[in-house]
N, C-alpha and C. Protein backbone atom coordinates (compact mmCIF):
# COMPACT_ATOMS: atom_id res chain seq x y z
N UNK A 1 0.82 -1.18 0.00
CA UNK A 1 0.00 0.00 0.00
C UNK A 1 0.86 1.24 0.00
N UNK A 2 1.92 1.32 1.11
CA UNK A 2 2.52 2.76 1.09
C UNK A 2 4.05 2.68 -0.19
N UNK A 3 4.32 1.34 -0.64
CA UNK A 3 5.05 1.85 -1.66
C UNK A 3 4.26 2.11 -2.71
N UNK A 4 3.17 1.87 -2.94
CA UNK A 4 1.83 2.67 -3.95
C UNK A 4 1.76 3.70 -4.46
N UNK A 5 1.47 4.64 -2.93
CA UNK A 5 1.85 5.77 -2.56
C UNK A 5 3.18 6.49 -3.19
N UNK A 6 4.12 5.84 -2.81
CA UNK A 6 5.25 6.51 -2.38
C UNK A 6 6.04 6.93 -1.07
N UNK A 7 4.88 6.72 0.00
CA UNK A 7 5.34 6.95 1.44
C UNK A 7 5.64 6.32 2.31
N UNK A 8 6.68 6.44 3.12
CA UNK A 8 7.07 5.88 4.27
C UNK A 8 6.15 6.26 5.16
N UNK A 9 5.96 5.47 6.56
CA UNK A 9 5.16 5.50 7.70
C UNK A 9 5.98 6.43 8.51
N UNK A 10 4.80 7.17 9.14
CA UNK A 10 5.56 8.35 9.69
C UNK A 10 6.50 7.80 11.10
N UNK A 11 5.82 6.56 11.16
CA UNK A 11 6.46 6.64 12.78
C UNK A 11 7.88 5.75 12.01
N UNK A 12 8.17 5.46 11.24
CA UNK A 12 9.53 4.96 10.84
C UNK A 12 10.97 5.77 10.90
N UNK A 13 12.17 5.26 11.73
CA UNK A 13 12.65 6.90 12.21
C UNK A 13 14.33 5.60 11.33
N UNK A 14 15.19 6.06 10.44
CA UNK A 14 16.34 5.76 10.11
C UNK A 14 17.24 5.29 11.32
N UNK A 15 17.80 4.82 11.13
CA UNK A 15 18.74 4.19 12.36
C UNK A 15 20.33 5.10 12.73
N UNK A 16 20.57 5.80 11.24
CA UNK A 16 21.43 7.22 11.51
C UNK A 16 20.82 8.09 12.34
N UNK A 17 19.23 8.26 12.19
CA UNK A 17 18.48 9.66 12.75
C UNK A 17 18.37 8.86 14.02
N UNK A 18 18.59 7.90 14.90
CA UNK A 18 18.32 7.40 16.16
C UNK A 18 19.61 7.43 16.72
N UNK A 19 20.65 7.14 16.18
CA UNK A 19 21.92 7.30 16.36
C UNK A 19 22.53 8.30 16.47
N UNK A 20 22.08 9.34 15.99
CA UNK A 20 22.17 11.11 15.62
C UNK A 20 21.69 11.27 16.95
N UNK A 21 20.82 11.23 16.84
CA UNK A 21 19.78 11.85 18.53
C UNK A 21 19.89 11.39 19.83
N UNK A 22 20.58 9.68 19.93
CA UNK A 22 21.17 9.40 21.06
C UNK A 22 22.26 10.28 21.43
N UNK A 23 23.07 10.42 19.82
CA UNK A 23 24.56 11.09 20.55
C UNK A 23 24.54 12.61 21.07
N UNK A 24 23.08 13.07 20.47
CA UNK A 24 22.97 14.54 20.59
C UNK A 24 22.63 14.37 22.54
N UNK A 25 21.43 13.65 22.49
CA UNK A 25 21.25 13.72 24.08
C UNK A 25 22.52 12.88 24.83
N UNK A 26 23.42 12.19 24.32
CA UNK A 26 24.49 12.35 25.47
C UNK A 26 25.52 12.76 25.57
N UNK A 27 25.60 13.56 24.16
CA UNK A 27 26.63 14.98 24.96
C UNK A 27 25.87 16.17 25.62
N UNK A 28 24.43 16.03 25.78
CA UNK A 28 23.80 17.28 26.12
C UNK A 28 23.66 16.49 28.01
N UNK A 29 23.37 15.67 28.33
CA UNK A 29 23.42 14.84 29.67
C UNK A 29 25.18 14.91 30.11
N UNK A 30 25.52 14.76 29.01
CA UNK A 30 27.30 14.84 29.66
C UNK A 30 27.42 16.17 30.21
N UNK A 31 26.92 17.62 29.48
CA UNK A 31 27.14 18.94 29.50
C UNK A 31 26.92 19.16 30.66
N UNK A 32 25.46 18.68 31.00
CA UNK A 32 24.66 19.11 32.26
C UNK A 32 25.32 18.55 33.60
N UNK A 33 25.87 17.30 33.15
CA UNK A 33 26.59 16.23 34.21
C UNK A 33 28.26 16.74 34.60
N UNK A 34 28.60 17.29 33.62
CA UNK A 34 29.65 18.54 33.72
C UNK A 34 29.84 19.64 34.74
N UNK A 35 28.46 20.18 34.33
CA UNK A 35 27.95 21.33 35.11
C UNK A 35 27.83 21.25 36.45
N UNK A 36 27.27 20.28 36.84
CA UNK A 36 26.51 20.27 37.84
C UNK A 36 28.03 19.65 38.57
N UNK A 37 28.79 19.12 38.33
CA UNK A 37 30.12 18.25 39.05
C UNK A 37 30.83 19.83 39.12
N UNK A 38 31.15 20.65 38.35
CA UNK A 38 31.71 21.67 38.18
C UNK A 38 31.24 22.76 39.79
N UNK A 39 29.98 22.63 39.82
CA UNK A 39 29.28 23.28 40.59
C UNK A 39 29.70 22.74 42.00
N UNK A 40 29.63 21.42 42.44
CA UNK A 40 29.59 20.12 43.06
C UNK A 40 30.74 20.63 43.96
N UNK A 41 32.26 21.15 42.77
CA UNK A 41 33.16 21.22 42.79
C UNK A 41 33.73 22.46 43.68
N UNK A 42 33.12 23.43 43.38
CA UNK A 42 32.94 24.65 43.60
C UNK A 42 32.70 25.16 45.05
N UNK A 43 31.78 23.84 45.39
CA UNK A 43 30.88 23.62 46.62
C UNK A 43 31.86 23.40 47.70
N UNK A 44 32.44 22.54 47.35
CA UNK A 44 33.29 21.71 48.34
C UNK A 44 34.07 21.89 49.67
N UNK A 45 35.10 23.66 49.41
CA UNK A 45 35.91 23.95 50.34
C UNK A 45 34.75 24.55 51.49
N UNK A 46 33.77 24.65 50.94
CA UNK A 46 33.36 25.56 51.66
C UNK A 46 31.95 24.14 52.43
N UNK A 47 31.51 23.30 52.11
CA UNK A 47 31.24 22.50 53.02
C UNK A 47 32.55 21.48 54.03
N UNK A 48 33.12 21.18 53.06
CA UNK A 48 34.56 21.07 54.31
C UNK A 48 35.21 21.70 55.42
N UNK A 49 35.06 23.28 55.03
CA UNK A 49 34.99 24.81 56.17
C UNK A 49 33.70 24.18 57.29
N UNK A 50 32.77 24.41 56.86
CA UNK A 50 31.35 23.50 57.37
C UNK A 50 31.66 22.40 58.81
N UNK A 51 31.89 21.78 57.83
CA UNK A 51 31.84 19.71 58.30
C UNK A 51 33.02 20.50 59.63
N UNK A 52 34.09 21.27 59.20
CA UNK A 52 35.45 20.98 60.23
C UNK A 52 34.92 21.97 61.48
N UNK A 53 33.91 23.15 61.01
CA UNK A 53 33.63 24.10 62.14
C UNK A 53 32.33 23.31 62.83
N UNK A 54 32.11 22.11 62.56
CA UNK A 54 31.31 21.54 63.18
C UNK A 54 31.57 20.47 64.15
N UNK A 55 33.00 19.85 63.74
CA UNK A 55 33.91 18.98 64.33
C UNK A 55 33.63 19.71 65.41
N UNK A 56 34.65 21.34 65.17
CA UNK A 56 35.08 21.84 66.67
C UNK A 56 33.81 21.78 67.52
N UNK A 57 33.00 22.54 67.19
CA UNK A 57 31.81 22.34 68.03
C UNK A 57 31.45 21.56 68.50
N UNK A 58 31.08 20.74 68.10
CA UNK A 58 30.76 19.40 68.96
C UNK A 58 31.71 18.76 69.98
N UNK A 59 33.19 19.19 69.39
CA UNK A 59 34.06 18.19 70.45
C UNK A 59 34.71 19.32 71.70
N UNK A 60 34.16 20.69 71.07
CA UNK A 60 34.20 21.83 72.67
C UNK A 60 33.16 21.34 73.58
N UNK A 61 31.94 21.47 72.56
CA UNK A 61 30.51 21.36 73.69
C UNK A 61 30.26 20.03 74.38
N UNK A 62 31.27 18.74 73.58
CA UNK A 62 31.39 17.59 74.18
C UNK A 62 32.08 17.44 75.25
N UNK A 63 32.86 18.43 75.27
CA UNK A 63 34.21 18.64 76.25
C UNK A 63 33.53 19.08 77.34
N UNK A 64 32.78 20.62 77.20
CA UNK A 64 32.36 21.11 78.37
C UNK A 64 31.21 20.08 78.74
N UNK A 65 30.10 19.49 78.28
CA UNK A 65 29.54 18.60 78.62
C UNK A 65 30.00 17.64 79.61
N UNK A 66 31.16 16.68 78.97
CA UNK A 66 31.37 15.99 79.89
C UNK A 66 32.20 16.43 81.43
N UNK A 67 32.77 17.55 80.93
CA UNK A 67 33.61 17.95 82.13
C UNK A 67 32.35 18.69 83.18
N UNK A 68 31.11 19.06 82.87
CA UNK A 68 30.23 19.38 84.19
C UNK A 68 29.68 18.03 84.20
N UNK A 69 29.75 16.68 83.73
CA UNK A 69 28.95 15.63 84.19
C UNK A 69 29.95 15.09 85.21
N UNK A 70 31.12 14.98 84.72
CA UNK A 70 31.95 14.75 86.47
C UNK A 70 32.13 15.12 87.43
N UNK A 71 32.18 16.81 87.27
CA UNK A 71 31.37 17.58 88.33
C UNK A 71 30.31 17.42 89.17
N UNK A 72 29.31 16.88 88.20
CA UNK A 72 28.15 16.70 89.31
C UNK A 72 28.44 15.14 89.39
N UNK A 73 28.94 14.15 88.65
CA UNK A 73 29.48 13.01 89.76
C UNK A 73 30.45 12.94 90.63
N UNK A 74 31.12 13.86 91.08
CA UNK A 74 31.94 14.20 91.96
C UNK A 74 30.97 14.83 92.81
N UNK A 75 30.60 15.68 92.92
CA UNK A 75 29.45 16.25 94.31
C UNK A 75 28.31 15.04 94.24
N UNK A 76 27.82 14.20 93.55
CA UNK A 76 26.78 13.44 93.41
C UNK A 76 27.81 12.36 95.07
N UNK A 77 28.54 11.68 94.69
CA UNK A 77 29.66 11.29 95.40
C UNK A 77 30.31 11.90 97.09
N UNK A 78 30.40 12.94 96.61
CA UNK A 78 30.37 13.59 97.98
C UNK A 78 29.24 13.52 98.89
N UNK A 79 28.09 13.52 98.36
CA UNK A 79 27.01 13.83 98.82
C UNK A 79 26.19 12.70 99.39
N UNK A 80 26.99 11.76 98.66
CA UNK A 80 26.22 10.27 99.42
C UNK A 80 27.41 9.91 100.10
N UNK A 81 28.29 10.15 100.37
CA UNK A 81 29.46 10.09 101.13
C UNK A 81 29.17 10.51 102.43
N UNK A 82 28.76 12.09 102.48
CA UNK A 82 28.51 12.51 103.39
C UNK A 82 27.28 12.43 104.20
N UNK A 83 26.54 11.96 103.52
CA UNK A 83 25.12 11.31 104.13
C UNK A 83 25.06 9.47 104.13
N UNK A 84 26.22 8.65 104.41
CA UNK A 84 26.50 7.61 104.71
C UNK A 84 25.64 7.18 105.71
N UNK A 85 25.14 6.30 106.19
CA UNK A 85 24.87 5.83 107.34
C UNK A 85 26.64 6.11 108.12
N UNK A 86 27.35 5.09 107.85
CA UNK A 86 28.39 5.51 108.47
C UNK A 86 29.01 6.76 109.04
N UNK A 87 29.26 7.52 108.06
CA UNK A 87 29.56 9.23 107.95
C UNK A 87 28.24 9.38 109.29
N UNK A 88 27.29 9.27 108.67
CA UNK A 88 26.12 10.18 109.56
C UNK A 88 26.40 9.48 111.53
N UNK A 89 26.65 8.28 111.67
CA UNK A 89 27.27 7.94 112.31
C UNK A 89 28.56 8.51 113.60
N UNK A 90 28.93 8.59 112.59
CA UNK A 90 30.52 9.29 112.99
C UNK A 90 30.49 11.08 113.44
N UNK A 91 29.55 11.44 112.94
CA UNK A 91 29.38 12.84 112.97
C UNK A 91 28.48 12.96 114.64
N UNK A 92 27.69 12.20 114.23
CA UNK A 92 26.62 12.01 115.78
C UNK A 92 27.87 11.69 116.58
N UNK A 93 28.55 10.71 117.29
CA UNK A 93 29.43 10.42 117.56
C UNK A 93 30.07 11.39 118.57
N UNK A 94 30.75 12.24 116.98
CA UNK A 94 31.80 13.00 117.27
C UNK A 94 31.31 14.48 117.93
N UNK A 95 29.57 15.19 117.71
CA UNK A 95 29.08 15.52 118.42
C UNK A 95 28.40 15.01 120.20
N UNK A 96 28.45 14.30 120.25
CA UNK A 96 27.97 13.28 121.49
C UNK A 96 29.29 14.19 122.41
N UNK A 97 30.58 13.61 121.92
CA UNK A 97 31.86 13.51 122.42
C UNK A 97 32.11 15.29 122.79
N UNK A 98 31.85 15.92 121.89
CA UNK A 98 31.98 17.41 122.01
C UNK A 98 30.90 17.65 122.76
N UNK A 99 30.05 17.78 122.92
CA UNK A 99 28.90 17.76 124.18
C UNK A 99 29.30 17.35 125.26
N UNK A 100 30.49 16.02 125.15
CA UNK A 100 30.32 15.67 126.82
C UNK A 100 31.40 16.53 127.22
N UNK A 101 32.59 16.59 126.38
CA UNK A 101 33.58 17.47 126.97
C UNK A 101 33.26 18.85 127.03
N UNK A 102 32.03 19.53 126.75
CA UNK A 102 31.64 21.07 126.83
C UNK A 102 30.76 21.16 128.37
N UNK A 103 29.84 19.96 129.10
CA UNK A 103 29.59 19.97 129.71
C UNK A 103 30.76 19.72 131.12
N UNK A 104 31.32 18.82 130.94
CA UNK A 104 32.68 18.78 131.94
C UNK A 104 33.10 19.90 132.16
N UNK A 105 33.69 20.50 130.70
CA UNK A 105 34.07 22.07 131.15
C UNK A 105 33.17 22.81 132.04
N UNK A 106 32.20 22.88 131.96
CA UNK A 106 31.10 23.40 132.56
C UNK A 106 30.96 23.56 134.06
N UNK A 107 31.09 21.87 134.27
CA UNK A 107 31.04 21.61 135.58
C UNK A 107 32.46 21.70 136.30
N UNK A 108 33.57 22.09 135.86
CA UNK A 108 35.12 22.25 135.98
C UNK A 108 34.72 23.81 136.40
N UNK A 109 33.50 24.33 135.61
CA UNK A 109 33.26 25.98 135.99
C UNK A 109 33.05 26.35 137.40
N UNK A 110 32.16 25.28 137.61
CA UNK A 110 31.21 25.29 138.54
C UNK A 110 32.11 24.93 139.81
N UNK A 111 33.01 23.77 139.87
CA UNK A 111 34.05 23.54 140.53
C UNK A 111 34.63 24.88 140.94
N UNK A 112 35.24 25.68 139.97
CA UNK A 112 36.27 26.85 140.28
C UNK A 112 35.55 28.05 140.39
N UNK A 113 34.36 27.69 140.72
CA UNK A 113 33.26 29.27 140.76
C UNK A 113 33.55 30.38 140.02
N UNK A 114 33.17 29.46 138.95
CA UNK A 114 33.28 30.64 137.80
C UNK A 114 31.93 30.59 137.21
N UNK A 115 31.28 29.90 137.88
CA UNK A 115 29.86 30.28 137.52
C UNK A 115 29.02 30.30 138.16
N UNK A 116 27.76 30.54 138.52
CA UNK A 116 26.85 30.73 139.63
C UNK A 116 26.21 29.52 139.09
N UNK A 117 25.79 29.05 140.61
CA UNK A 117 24.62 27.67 140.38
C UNK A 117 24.29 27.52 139.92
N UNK A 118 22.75 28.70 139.65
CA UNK A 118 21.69 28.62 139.06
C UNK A 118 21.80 28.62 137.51
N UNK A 119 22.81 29.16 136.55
CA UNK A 119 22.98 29.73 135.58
C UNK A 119 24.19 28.09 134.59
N UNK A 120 24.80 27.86 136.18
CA UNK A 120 25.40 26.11 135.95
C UNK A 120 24.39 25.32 135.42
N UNK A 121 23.48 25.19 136.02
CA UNK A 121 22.18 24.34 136.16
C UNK A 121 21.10 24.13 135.33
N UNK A 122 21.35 25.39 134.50
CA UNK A 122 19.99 25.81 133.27
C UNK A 122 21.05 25.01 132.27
N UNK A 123 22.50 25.42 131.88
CA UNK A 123 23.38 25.10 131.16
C UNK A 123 23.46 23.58 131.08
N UNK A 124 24.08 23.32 132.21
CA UNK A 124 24.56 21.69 132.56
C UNK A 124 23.03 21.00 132.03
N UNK A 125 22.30 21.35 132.26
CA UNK A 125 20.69 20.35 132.38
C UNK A 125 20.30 20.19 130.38
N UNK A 126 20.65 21.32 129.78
CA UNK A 126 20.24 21.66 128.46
C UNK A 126 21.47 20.69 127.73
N UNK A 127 22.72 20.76 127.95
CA UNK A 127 23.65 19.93 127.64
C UNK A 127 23.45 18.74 127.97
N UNK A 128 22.99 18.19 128.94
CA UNK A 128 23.40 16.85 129.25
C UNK A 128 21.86 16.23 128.28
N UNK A 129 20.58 16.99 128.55
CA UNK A 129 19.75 16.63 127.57
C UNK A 129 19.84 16.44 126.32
N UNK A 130 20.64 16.75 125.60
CA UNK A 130 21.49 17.32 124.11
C UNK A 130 21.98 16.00 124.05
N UNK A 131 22.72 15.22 125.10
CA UNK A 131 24.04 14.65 125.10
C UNK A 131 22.89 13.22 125.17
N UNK A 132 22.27 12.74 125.73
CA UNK A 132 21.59 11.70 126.00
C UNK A 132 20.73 11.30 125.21
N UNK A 133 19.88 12.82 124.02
CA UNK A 133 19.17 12.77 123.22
C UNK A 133 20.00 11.85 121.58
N UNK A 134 21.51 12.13 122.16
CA UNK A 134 21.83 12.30 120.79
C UNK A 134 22.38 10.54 121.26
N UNK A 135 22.53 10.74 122.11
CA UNK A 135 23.31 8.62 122.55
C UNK A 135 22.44 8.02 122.28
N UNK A 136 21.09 8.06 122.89
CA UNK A 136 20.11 7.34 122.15
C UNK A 136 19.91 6.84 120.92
N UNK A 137 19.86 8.21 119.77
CA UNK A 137 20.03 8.29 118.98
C UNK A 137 20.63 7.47 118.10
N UNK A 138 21.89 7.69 118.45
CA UNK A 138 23.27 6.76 118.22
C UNK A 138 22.92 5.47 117.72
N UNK A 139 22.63 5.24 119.41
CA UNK A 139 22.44 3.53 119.88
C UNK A 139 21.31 2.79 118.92
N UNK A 140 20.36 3.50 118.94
CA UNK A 140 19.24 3.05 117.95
C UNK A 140 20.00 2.90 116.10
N UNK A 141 20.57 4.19 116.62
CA UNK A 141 20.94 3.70 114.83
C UNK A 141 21.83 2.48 114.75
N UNK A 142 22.46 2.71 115.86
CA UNK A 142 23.89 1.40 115.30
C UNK A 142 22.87 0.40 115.46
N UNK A 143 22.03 0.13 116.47
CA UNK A 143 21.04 -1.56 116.73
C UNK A 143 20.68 -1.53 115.50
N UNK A 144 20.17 -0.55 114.86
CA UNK A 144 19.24 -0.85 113.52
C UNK A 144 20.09 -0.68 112.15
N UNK A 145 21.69 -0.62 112.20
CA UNK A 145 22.35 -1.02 111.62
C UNK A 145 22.68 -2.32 111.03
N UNK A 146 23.09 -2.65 112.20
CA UNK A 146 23.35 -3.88 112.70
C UNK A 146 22.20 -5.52 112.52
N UNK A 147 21.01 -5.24 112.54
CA UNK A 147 20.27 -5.91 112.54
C UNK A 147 19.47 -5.76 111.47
């Protein structure tokens, strides 16, 4: 029918004209692929500037970070240190002991009349209450240490 005519079918494309038009679109994909690497290229020092001012940052703020987290595990440490049963212990104790030797003095006053009775008596009575409140104390804690 179409050599009848005379005509080729339109959708019939030469195999030069397909070959033509591949090579046209891939030097025109190469151009763009050029470009854009060129650009890519261009980019670079200045995300590397980037990436390295970000290093620092992180490994200052990592720095100060960790250096206040030992901080507060160092007082975290102290703090249960110093509120030990033991510690708490030892402190009662060592108050008990200073109580009894402040009252002795007292009564060493009273000995060398350096103090009046009555004024011995309010003193001595408030101390020794102090002193018995706190042995108790003590004693209960160590039993309930202990057991």
């Amino acid at each position: 029918y179409f050599s009848a005519i005379n005509l080729t079918p339109p959708f019939y494309i030469s195999p030069n004209q397909v070959r033509d038009e591949l090579r046209n679109e891939t030097l025109q994909l190469a151009k763009y692929t050029n470009s854009i690497a060129g650009e890519n290229l261009e980019k670079e020092p200045r995300i590397l500037e980037l990436r390295n001012q970000c290093r620092i940052i992180r490994t200052s703020e990592l720095a100060t970070a960790q250096e206040k987290l030992h901080e507060l595990e160092r007082k975290k440490e102290e703090t249960l240190k110093y509120y030990s049963p033991s510690s708490l212990l030892n402190r009662l104790e060592d108050t008990m002991n200073k109580t009894e030797e402040e009252s002795e003095a007292l009564h060493r006053q009273l000995l060398d009349r350096e103090i009046d009775l009555s004024a011995f008596v309010q003193k001595y009575k408030k101390m020794r209450y102090a002193y018995h409140k706190r042995a108790l104390t003590h004693l209960a804690a160590k039993t309930s240490a202990t057991a």
